[in-house]
C-alpha atoms as a PDB file:
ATOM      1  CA  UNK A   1      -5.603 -22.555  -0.963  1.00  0.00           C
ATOM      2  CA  UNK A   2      -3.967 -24.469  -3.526  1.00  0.00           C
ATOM      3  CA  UNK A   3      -0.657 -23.703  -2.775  1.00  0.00           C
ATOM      4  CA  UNK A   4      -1.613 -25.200   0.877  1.00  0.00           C
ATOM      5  CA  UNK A   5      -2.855 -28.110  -0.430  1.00  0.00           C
ATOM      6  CA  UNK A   6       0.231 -28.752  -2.976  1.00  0.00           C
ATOM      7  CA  UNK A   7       2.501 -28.465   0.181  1.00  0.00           C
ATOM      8  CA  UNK A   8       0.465 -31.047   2.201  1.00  0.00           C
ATOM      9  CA  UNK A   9       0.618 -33.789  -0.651  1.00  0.00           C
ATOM     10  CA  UNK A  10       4.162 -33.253  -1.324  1.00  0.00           C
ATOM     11  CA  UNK A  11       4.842 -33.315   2.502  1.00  0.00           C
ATOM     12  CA  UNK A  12       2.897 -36.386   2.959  1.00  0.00           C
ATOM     13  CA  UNK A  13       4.276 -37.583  -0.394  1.00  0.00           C
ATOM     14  CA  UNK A  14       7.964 -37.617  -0.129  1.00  0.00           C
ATOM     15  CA  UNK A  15       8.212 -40.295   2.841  1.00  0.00           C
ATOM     16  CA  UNK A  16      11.665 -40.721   3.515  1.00  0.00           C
ATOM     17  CA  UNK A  17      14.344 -37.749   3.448  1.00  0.00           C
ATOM     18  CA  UNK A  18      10.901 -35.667   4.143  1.00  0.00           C
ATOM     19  CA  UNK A  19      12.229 -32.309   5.687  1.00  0.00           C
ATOM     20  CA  UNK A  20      10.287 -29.407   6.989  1.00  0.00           C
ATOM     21  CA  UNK A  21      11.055 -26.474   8.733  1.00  0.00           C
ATOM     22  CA  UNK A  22       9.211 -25.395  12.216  1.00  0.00           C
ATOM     23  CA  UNK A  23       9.178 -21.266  12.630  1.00  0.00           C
ATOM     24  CA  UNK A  24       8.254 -18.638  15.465  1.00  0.00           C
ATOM     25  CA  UNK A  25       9.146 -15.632  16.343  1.00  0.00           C
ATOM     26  CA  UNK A  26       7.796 -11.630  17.001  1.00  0.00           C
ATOM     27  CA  UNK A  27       5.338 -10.283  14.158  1.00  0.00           C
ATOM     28  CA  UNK A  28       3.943  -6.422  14.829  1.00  0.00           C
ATOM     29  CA  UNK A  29       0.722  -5.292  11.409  1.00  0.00           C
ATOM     30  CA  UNK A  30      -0.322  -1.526  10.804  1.00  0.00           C
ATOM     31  CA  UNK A  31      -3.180  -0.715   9.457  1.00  0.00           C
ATOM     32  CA  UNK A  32      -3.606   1.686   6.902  1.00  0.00           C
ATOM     33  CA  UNK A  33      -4.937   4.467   9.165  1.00  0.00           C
ATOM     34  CA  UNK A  34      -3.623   3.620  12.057  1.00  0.00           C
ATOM     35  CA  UNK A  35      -0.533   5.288  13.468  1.00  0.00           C
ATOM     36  CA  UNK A  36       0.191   2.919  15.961  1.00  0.00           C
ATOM     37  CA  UNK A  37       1.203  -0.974  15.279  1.00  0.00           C
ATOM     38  CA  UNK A  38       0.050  -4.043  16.651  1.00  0.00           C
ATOM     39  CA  UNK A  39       2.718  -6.653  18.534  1.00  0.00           C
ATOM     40  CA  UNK A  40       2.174 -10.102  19.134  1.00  0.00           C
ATOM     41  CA  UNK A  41       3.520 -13.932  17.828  1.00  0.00           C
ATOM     42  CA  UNK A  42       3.940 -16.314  14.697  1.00  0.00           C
ATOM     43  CA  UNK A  43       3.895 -19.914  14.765  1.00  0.00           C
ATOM     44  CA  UNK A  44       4.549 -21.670  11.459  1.00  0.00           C
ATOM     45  CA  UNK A  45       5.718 -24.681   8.960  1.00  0.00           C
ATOM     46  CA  UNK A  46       7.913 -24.308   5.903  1.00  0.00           C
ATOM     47  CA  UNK A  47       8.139 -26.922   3.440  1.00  0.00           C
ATOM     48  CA  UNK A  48      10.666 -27.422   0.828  1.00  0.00           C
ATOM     49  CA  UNK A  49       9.828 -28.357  -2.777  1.00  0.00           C
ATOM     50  CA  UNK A  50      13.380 -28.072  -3.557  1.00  0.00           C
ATOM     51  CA  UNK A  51      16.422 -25.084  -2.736  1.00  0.00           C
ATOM     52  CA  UNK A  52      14.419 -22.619  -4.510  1.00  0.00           C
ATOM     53  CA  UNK A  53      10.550 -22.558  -3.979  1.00  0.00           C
ATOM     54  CA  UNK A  54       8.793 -23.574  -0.514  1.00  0.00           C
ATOM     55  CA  UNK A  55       5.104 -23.731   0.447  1.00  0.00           C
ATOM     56  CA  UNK A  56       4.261 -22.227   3.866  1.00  0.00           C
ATOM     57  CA  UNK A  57       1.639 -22.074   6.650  1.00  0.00           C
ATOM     58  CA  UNK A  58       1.722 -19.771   9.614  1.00  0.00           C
ATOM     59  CA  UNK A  59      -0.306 -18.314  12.461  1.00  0.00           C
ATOM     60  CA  UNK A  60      -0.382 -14.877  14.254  1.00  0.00           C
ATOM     61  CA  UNK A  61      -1.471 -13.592  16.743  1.00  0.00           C
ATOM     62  CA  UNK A  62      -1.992  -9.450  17.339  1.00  0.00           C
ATOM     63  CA  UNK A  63      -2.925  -8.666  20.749  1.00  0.00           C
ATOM     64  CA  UNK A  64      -5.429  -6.204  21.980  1.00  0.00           C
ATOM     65  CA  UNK A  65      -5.295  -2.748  20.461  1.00  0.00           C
ATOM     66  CA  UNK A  66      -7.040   0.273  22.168  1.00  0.00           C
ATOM     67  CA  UNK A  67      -8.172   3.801  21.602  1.00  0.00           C
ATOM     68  CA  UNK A  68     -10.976   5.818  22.859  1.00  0.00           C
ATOM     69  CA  UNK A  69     -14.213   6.404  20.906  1.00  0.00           C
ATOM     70  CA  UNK A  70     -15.564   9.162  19.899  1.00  0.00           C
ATOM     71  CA  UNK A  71     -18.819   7.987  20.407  1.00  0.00           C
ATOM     72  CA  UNK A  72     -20.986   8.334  24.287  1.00  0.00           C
ATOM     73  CA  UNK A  73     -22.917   5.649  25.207  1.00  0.00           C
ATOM     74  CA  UNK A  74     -26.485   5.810  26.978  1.00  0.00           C
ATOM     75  CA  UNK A  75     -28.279   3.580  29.067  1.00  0.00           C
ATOM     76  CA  UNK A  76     -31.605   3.687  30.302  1.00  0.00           C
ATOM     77  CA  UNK A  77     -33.154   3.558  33.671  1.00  0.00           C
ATOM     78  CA  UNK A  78     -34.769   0.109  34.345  1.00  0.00           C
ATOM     79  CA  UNK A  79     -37.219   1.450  37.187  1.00  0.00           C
ATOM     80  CA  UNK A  80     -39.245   3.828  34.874  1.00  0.00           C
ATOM     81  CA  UNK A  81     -40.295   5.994  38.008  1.00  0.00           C
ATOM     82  CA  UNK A  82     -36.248   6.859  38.439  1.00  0.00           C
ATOM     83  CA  UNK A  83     -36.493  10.273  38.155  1.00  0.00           C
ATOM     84  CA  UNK A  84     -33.120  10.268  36.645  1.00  0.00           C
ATOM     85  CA  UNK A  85     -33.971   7.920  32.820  1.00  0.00           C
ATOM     86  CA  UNK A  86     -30.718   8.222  31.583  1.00  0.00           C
ATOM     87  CA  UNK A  87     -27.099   7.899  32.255  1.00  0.00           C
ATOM     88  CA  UNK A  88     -24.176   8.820  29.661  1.00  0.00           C
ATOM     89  CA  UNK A  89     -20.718   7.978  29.744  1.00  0.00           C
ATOM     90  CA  UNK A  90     -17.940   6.904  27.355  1.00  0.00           C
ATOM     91  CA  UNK A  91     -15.561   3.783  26.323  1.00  0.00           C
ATOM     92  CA  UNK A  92     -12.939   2.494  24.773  1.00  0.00           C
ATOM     93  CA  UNK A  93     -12.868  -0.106  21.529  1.00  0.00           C
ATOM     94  CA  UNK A  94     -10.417  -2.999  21.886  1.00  0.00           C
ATOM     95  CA  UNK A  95      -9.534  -5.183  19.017  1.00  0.00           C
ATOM     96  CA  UNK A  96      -6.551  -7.731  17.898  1.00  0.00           C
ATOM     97  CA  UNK A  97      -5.859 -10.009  15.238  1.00  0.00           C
ATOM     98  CA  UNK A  98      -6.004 -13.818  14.751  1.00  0.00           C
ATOM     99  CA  UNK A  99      -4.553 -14.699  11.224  1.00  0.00           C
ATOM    100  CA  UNK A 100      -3.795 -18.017   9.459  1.00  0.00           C
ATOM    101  CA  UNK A 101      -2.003 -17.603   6.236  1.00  0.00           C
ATOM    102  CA  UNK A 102      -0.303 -20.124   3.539  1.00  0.00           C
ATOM    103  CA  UNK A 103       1.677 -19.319   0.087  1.00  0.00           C
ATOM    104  CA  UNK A 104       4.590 -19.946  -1.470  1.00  0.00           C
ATOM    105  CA  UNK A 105       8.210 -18.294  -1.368  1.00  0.00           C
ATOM    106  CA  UNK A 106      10.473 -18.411  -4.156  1.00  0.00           C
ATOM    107  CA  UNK A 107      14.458 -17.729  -2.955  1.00  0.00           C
ATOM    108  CA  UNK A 108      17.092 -15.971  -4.301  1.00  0.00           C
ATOM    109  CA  UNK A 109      20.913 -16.388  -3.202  1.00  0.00           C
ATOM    110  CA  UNK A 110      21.922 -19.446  -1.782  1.00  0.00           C
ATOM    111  CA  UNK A 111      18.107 -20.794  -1.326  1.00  0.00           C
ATOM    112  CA  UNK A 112      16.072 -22.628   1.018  1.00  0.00           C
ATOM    113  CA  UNK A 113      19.066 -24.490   3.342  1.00  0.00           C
ATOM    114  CA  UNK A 114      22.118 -22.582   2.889  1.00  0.00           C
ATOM    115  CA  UNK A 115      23.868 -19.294   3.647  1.00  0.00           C
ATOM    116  CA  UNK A 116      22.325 -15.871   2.578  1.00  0.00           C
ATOM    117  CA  UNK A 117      19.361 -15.860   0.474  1.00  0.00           C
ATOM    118  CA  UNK A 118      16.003 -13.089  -0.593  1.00  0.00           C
ATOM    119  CA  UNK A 119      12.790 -14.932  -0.969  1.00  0.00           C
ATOM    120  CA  UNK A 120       9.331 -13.195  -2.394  1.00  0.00           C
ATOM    121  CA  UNK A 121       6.110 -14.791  -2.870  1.00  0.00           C
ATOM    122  CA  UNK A 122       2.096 -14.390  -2.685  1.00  0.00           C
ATOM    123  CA  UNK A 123      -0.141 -15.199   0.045  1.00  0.00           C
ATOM    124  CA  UNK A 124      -3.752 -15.177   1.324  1.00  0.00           C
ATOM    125  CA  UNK A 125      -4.467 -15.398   4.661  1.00  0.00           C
ATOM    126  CA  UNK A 126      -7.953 -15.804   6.916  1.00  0.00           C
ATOM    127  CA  UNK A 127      -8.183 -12.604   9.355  1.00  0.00           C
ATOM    128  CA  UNK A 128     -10.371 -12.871  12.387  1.00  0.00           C
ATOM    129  CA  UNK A 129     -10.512  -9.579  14.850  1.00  0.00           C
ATOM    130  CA  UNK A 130     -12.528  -9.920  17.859  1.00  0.00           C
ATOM    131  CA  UNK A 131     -13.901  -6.450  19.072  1.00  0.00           C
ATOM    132  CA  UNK A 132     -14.952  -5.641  22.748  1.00  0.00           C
ATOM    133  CA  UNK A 133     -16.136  -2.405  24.266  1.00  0.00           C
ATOM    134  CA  UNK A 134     -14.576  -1.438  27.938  1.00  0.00           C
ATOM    135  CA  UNK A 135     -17.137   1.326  29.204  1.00  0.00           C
ATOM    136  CA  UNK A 136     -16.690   3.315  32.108  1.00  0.00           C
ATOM    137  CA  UNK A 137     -17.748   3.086  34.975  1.00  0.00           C
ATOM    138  CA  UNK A 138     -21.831   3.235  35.589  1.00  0.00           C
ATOM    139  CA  UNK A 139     -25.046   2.208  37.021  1.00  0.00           C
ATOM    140  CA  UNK A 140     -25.628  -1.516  35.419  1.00  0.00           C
ATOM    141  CA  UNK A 141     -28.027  -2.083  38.846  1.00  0.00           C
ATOM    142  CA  UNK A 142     -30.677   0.022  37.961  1.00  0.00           C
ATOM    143  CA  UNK A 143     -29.398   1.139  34.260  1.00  0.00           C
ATOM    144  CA  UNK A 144     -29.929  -1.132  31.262  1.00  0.00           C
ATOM    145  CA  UNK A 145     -27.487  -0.312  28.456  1.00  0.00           C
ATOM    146  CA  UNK A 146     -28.254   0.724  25.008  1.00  0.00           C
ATOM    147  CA  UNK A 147     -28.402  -2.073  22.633  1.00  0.00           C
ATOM    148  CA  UNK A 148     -26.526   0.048  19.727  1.00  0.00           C
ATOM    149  CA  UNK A 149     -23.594   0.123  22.137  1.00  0.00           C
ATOM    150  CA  UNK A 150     -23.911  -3.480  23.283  1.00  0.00           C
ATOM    151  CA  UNK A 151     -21.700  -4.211  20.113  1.00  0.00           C
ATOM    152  CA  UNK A 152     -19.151  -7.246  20.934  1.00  0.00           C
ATOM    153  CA  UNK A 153     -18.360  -9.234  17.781  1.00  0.00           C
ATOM    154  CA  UNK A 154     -16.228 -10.343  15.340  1.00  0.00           C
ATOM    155  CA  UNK A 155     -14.916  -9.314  11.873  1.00  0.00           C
ATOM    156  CA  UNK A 156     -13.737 -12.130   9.526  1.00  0.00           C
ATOM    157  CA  UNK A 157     -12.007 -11.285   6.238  1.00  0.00           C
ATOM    158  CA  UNK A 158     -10.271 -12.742   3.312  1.00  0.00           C
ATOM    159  CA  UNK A 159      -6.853 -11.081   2.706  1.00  0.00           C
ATOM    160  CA  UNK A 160      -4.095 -11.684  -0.845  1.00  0.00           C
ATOM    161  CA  UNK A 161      -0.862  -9.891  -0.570  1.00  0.00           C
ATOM    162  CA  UNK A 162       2.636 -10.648  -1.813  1.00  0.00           C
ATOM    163  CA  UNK A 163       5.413 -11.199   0.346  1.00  0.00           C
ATOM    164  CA  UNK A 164       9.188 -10.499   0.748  1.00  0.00           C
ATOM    165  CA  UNK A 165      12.216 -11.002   2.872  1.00  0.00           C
ATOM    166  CA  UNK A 166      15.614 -11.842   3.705  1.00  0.00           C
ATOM    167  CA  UNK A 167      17.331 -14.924   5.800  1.00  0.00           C
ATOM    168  CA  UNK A 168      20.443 -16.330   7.274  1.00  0.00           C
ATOM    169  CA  UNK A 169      20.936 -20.073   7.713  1.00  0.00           C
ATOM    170  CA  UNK A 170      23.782 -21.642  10.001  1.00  0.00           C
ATOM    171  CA  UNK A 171      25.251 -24.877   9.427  1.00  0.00           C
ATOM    172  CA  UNK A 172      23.465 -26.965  12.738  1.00  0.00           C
ATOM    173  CA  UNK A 173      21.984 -24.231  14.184  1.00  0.00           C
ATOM    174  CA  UNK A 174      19.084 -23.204  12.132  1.00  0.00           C
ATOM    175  CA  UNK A 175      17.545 -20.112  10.165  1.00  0.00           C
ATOM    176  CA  UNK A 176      17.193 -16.618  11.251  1.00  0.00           C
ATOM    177  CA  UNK A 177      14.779 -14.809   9.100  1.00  0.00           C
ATOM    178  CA  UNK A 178      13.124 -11.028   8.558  1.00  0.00           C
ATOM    179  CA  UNK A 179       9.548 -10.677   6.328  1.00  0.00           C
ATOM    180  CA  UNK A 180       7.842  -8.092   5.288  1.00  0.00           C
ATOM    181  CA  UNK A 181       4.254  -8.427   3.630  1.00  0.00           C
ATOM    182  CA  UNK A 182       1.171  -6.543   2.282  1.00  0.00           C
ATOM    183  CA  UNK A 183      -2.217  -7.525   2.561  1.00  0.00           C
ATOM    184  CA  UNK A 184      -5.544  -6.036   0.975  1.00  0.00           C
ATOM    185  CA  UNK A 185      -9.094  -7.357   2.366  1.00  0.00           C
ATOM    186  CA  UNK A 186     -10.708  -8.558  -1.073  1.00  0.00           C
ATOM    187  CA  UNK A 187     -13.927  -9.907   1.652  1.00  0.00           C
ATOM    188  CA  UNK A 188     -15.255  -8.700   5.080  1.00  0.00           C
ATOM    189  CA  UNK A 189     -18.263  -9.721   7.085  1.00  0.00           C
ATOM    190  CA  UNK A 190     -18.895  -7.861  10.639  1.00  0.00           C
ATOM    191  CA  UNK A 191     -20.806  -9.802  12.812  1.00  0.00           C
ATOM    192  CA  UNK A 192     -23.147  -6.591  13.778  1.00  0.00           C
ATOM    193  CA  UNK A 193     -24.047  -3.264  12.214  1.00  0.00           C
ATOM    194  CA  UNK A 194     -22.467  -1.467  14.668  1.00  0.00           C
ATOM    195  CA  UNK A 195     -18.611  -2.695  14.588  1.00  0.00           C
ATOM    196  CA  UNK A 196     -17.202  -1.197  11.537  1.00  0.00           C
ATOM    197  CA  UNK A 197     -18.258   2.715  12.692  1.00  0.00           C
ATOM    198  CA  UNK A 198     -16.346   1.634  15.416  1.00  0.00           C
ATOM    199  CA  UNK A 199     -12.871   0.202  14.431  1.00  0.00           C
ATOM    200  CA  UNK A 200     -12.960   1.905  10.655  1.00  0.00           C
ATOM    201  CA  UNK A 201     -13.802   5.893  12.018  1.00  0.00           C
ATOM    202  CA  UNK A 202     -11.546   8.803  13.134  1.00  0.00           C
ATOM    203  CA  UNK A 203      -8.279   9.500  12.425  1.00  0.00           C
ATOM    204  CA  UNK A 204      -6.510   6.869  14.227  1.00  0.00           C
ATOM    205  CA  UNK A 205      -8.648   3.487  12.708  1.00  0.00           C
ATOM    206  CA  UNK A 206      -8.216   0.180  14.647  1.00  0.00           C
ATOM    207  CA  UNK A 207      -8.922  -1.358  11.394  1.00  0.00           C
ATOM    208  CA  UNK A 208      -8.224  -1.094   7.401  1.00  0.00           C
ATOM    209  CA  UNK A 209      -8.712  -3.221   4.492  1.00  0.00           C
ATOM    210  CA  UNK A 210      -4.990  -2.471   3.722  1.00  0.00           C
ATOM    211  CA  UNK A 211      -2.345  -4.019   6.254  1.00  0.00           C
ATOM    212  CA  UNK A 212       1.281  -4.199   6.192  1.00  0.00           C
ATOM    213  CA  UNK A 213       3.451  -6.752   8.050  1.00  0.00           C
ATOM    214  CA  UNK A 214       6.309  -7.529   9.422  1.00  0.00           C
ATOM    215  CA  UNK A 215       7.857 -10.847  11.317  1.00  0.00           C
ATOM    216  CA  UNK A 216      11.474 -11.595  12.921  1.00  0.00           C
ATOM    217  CA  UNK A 217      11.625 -14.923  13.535  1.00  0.00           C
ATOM    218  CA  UNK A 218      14.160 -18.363  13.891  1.00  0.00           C
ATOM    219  CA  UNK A 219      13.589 -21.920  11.687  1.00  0.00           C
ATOM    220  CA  UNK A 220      14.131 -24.532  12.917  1.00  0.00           C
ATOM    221  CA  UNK A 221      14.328 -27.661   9.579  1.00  0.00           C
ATOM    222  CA  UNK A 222      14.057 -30.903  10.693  1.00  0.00           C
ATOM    223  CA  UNK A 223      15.090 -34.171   8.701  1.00  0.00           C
ATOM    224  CA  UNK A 224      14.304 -37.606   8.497  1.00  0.00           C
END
Protein backbone atom coordinates (compact mmCIF):
# COMPACT_ATOMS: atom_id res chain seq x y z
CA UNK A 1 0.00 0.00 0.00
CA UNK A 2 2.74 2.31 0.31
CA UNK A 3 4.23 1.83 -2.80
CA UNK A 4 0.56 2.88 -4.21
CA UNK A 5 0.45 5.74 -2.34
CA UNK A 6 4.22 6.94 -3.24
CA UNK A 7 3.12 6.61 -6.96
CA UNK A 8 -0.05 8.76 -6.49
CA UNK A 9 1.92 11.76 -4.80
CA UNK A 10 4.64 11.67 -7.23
CA UNK A 11 2.01 11.45 -10.09
CA UNK A 12 0.07 14.24 -8.72
CA UNK A 13 3.37 15.88 -7.75
CA UNK A 14 5.36 16.29 -10.85
CA UNK A 15 2.79 18.69 -12.76
CA UNK A 16 4.26 19.42 -15.91
CA UNK A 17 6.33 16.77 -18.08
CA UNK A 18 4.01 14.28 -15.83
CA UNK A 19 4.04 10.95 -17.92
CA UNK A 20 2.26 7.75 -17.25
CA UNK A 21 1.74 4.77 -19.00
CA UNK A 22 -1.96 3.18 -19.68
CA UNK A 23 -1.74 -0.95 -20.02
CA UNK A 24 -4.17 -3.91 -21.08
CA UNK A 25 -3.92 -6.87 -22.42
CA UNK A 26 -4.69 -11.04 -21.86
CA UNK A 27 -3.72 -12.37 -18.22
CA UNK A 28 -4.55 -16.40 -17.63
CA UNK A 29 -3.62 -17.55 -13.03
CA UNK A 30 -3.24 -21.34 -11.95
CA UNK A 31 -3.77 -22.32 -8.88
CA UNK A 32 -1.68 -24.51 -7.07
CA UNK A 33 -3.88 -27.61 -7.46
CA UNK A 34 -5.49 -26.90 -10.24
CA UNK A 35 -4.54 -28.35 -13.60
CA UNK A 36 -6.40 -26.16 -15.61
CA UNK A 37 -5.79 -22.13 -15.89
CA UNK A 38 -7.99 -19.34 -15.71
CA UNK A 39 -8.25 -16.65 -18.90
CA UNK A 40 -9.52 -13.35 -18.73
CA UNK A 41 -8.21 -9.29 -18.89
CA UNK A 42 -5.82 -6.60 -17.26
CA UNK A 43 -6.40 -3.05 -17.16
CA UNK A 44 -3.63 -0.93 -15.62
CA UNK A 45 -1.38 2.40 -14.95
CA UNK A 46 2.40 2.55 -14.85
CA UNK A 47 4.12 5.39 -13.46
CA UNK A 48 7.63 6.39 -13.88
CA UNK A 49 9.84 7.56 -11.00
CA UNK A 50 12.62 7.73 -13.36
CA UNK A 51 14.20 5.02 -16.36
CA UNK A 52 14.75 2.53 -13.77
CA UNK A 53 12.03 2.01 -11.02
CA UNK A 54 8.10 2.51 -11.69
CA UNK A 55 5.12 2.18 -9.33
CA UNK A 56 2.12 0.29 -10.78
CA UNK A 57 -1.63 -0.40 -10.38
CA UNK A 58 -3.60 -2.95 -12.31
CA UNK A 59 -6.86 -4.87 -12.47
CA UNK A 60 -7.85 -8.44 -13.60
CA UNK A 61 -10.29 -10.06 -14.28
CA UNK A 62 -10.50 -14.27 -14.35
CA UNK A 63 -13.64 -15.46 -15.69
CA UNK A 64 -15.77 -18.28 -14.52
CA UNK A 65 -14.01 -21.55 -13.81
CA UNK A 66 -15.99 -24.88 -13.55
CA UNK A 67 -15.73 -28.44 -12.41
CA UNK A 68 -18.12 -30.86 -11.00
CA UNK A 69 -18.43 -31.60 -7.26
CA UNK A 70 -18.06 -34.39 -5.66
CA UNK A 71 -20.56 -33.62 -3.34
CA UNK A 72 -24.87 -34.55 -3.98
CA UNK A 73 -27.13 -32.18 -2.92
CA UNK A 74 -30.63 -32.89 -1.16
CA UNK A 75 -33.66 -31.06 -0.94
CA UNK A 76 -36.61 -31.64 0.96
CA UNK A 77 -40.21 -31.99 0.15
CA UNK A 78 -42.19 -28.81 1.13
CA UNK A 79 -45.71 -30.66 1.32
CA UNK A 80 -44.76 -33.02 4.26
CA UNK A 81 -47.57 -35.56 3.13
CA UNK A 82 -45.37 -36.03 -0.37
CA UNK A 83 -44.82 -39.41 -0.11
CA UNK A 84 -41.62 -38.90 -1.87
CA UNK A 85 -39.43 -36.32 1.19
CA UNK A 86 -36.47 -36.15 -0.66
CA UNK A 87 -34.88 -35.51 -3.93
CA UNK A 88 -30.96 -35.87 -4.71
CA UNK A 89 -29.08 -34.67 -7.49
CA UNK A 90 -25.68 -33.09 -8.22
CA UNK A 91 -23.87 -29.65 -9.39
CA UNK A 92 -21.26 -27.95 -10.50
CA UNK A 93 -19.01 -25.07 -8.51
CA UNK A 94 -18.23 -21.98 -10.59
CA UNK A 95 -15.74 -19.46 -9.49
CA UNK A 96 -13.43 -16.51 -11.11
CA UNK A 97 -11.23 -13.94 -9.98
CA UNK A 98 -11.45 -10.14 -9.46
CA UNK A 99 -7.92 -8.79 -8.45
CA UNK A 100 -6.53 -5.26 -7.89
CA UNK A 101 -2.86 -5.18 -7.37
CA UNK A 102 -0.06 -2.25 -7.01
CA UNK A 103 3.96 -2.52 -6.52
CA UNK A 104 6.85 -1.45 -7.87
CA UNK A 105 9.15 -2.70 -10.86
CA UNK A 106 12.69 -2.09 -10.97
CA UNK A 107 14.22 -2.45 -14.89
CA UNK A 108 17.10 -3.78 -16.22
CA UNK A 109 18.45 -3.06 -19.91
CA UNK A 110 17.51 -0.06 -21.48
CA UNK A 111 14.68 0.83 -18.68
CA UNK A 112 11.36 2.21 -18.43
CA UNK A 113 11.06 4.16 -22.17
CA UNK A 114 13.50 2.64 -24.37
CA UNK A 115 14.40 -0.50 -26.32
CA UNK A 116 14.80 -3.96 -24.55
CA UNK A 117 14.69 -4.09 -20.92
CA UNK A 118 13.91 -7.09 -17.68
CA UNK A 119 12.04 -5.58 -14.85
CA UNK A 120 11.34 -7.54 -11.28
CA UNK A 121 9.57 -6.26 -8.39
CA UNK A 122 7.08 -7.10 -5.32
CA UNK A 123 3.48 -6.79 -5.17
CA UNK A 124 0.32 -7.32 -3.08
CA UNK A 125 -2.78 -7.48 -4.52
CA UNK A 126 -6.70 -7.66 -3.10
CA UNK A 127 -8.32 -11.08 -4.49
CA UNK A 128 -12.06 -11.33 -4.58
CA UNK A 129 -13.64 -14.83 -6.06
CA UNK A 130 -17.26 -14.98 -6.27
CA UNK A 131 -18.56 -18.68 -6.02
CA UNK A 132 -21.99 -19.93 -7.43
CA UNK A 133 -23.45 -23.40 -7.50
CA UNK A 134 -25.28 -24.53 -11.00
CA UNK A 135 -27.43 -27.65 -9.81
CA UNK A 136 -29.18 -29.84 -11.98
CA UNK A 137 -32.11 -29.99 -12.87
CA UNK A 138 -35.01 -30.63 -10.00
CA UNK A 139 -38.21 -30.09 -8.28
CA UNK A 140 -37.80 -26.32 -6.74
CA UNK A 141 -42.02 -26.33 -6.89
CA UNK A 142 -42.61 -28.62 -4.31
CA UNK A 143 -38.77 -29.25 -3.12
CA UNK A 144 -37.03 -26.78 -0.81
CA UNK A 145 -33.24 -27.07 -1.08
CA UNK A 146 -30.83 -27.86 1.59
CA UNK A 147 -29.43 -24.89 3.23
CA UNK A 148 -25.72 -26.52 3.43
CA UNK A 149 -25.87 -26.50 -0.36
CA UNK A 150 -27.46 -23.08 -0.70
CA UNK A 151 -23.73 -21.82 -0.51
CA UNK A 152 -23.28 -18.62 -2.95
CA UNK A 153 -20.59 -16.28 -1.61
CA UNK A 154 -17.54 -14.73 -1.79
CA UNK A 155 -13.88 -15.29 -0.76
CA UNK A 156 -11.71 -12.16 -0.20
CA UNK A 157 -7.96 -12.51 0.40
CA UNK A 158 -4.81 -10.61 0.83
CA UNK A 159 -2.06 -11.83 -1.57
CA UNK A 160 2.31 -10.61 -1.59
CA UNK A 161 4.27 -12.07 -4.38
CA UNK A 162 7.23 -10.83 -6.39
CA UNK A 163 7.11 -10.18 -9.89
CA UNK A 164 9.14 -10.51 -13.15
CA UNK A 165 9.20 -9.88 -16.83
CA UNK A 166 10.46 -8.77 -20.01
CA UNK A 167 9.40 -5.72 -22.56
CA UNK A 168 9.90 -4.13 -25.88
CA UNK A 169 9.33 -0.42 -26.43
CA UNK A 170 9.00 1.23 -30.03
CA UNK A 171 9.89 4.64 -30.76
CA UNK A 172 5.92 6.21 -31.28
CA UNK A 173 4.27 3.22 -31.06
CA UNK A 174 4.30 2.08 -27.54
CA UNK A 175 5.36 -0.97 -25.22
CA UNK A 176 4.78 -4.56 -25.70
CA UNK A 177 5.28 -6.41 -22.53
CA UNK A 178 5.25 -10.29 -21.00
CA UNK A 179 4.92 -10.81 -16.81
CA UNK A 180 5.08 -13.46 -14.90
CA UNK A 181 4.20 -13.36 -11.04
CA UNK A 182 3.69 -15.43 -7.82
CA UNK A 183 1.31 -14.84 -5.27
CA UNK A 184 0.78 -16.53 -1.71
CA UNK A 185 -2.62 -15.73 0.31
CA UNK A 186 -1.03 -14.39 3.71
CA UNK A 187 -5.29 -13.65 4.66
CA UNK A 188 -8.63 -15.31 3.60
CA UNK A 189 -12.15 -14.80 4.81
CA UNK A 190 -15.08 -17.04 3.11
CA UNK A 191 -18.20 -15.52 3.37
CA UNK A 192 -19.92 -19.04 4.55
CA UNK A 193 -18.76 -22.28 6.11
CA UNK A 194 -19.51 -24.12 3.32
CA UNK A 195 -17.31 -22.48 0.33
CA UNK A 196 -13.86 -23.54 1.02
CA UNK A 197 -14.86 -27.63 1.04
CA UNK A 198 -16.02 -26.60 -2.10
CA UNK A 199 -13.36 -24.72 -4.22
CA UNK A 200 -10.20 -26.07 -1.91
CA UNK A 201 -11.23 -30.24 -2.19
CA UNK A 202 -10.36 -32.98 -4.74
CA UNK A 203 -7.75 -33.25 -6.93
CA UNK A 204 -8.49 -30.63 -9.35
CA UNK A 205 -9.03 -27.37 -6.63
CA UNK A 206 -10.76 -24.22 -8.05
CA UNK A 207 -8.82 -22.48 -5.47
CA UNK A 208 -5.21 -22.30 -3.62
CA UNK A 209 -3.50 -19.98 -1.40
CA UNK A 210 -0.56 -20.25 -3.92
CA UNK A 211 -1.20 -18.67 -7.51
CA UNK A 212 0.99 -18.09 -10.35
CA UNK A 213 0.46 -15.51 -13.13
CA UNK A 214 0.98 -14.56 -16.21
CA UNK A 215 -0.05 -11.28 -18.49
CA UNK A 216 0.73 -10.30 -22.31
CA UNK A 217 -0.12 -7.05 -22.71
CA UNK A 218 0.64 -3.40 -24.84
CA UNK A 219 1.55 0.26 -22.94
CA UNK A 220 0.54 2.79 -24.04
CA UNK A 221 2.86 6.22 -22.08
CA UNK A 222 1.37 9.29 -22.45
CA UNK A 223 3.11 12.82 -21.96
CA UNK A 224 2.33 16.16 -21.11
Amino acid sequence: MKNILAAIVLFISTGVGAQVGITGGASSLIAFGNSTPYAGFHLGLEIPRDDAVSFYGKFTHLFNQSKRSPYTAYASAIDPTNPVFFQQFGYDVKMNYNMIEGGTRYYLGNGFDYGFAAYGGSSMKLIFNTVTPDYDDFNSTDYRLDPAYDFAGSIFSIAAGLGGGIKYSFARYGTFYLDMSIDYMIFSQQSNDYIFSEVYQGTDKLWGPLIFGCSLGYRKDILW
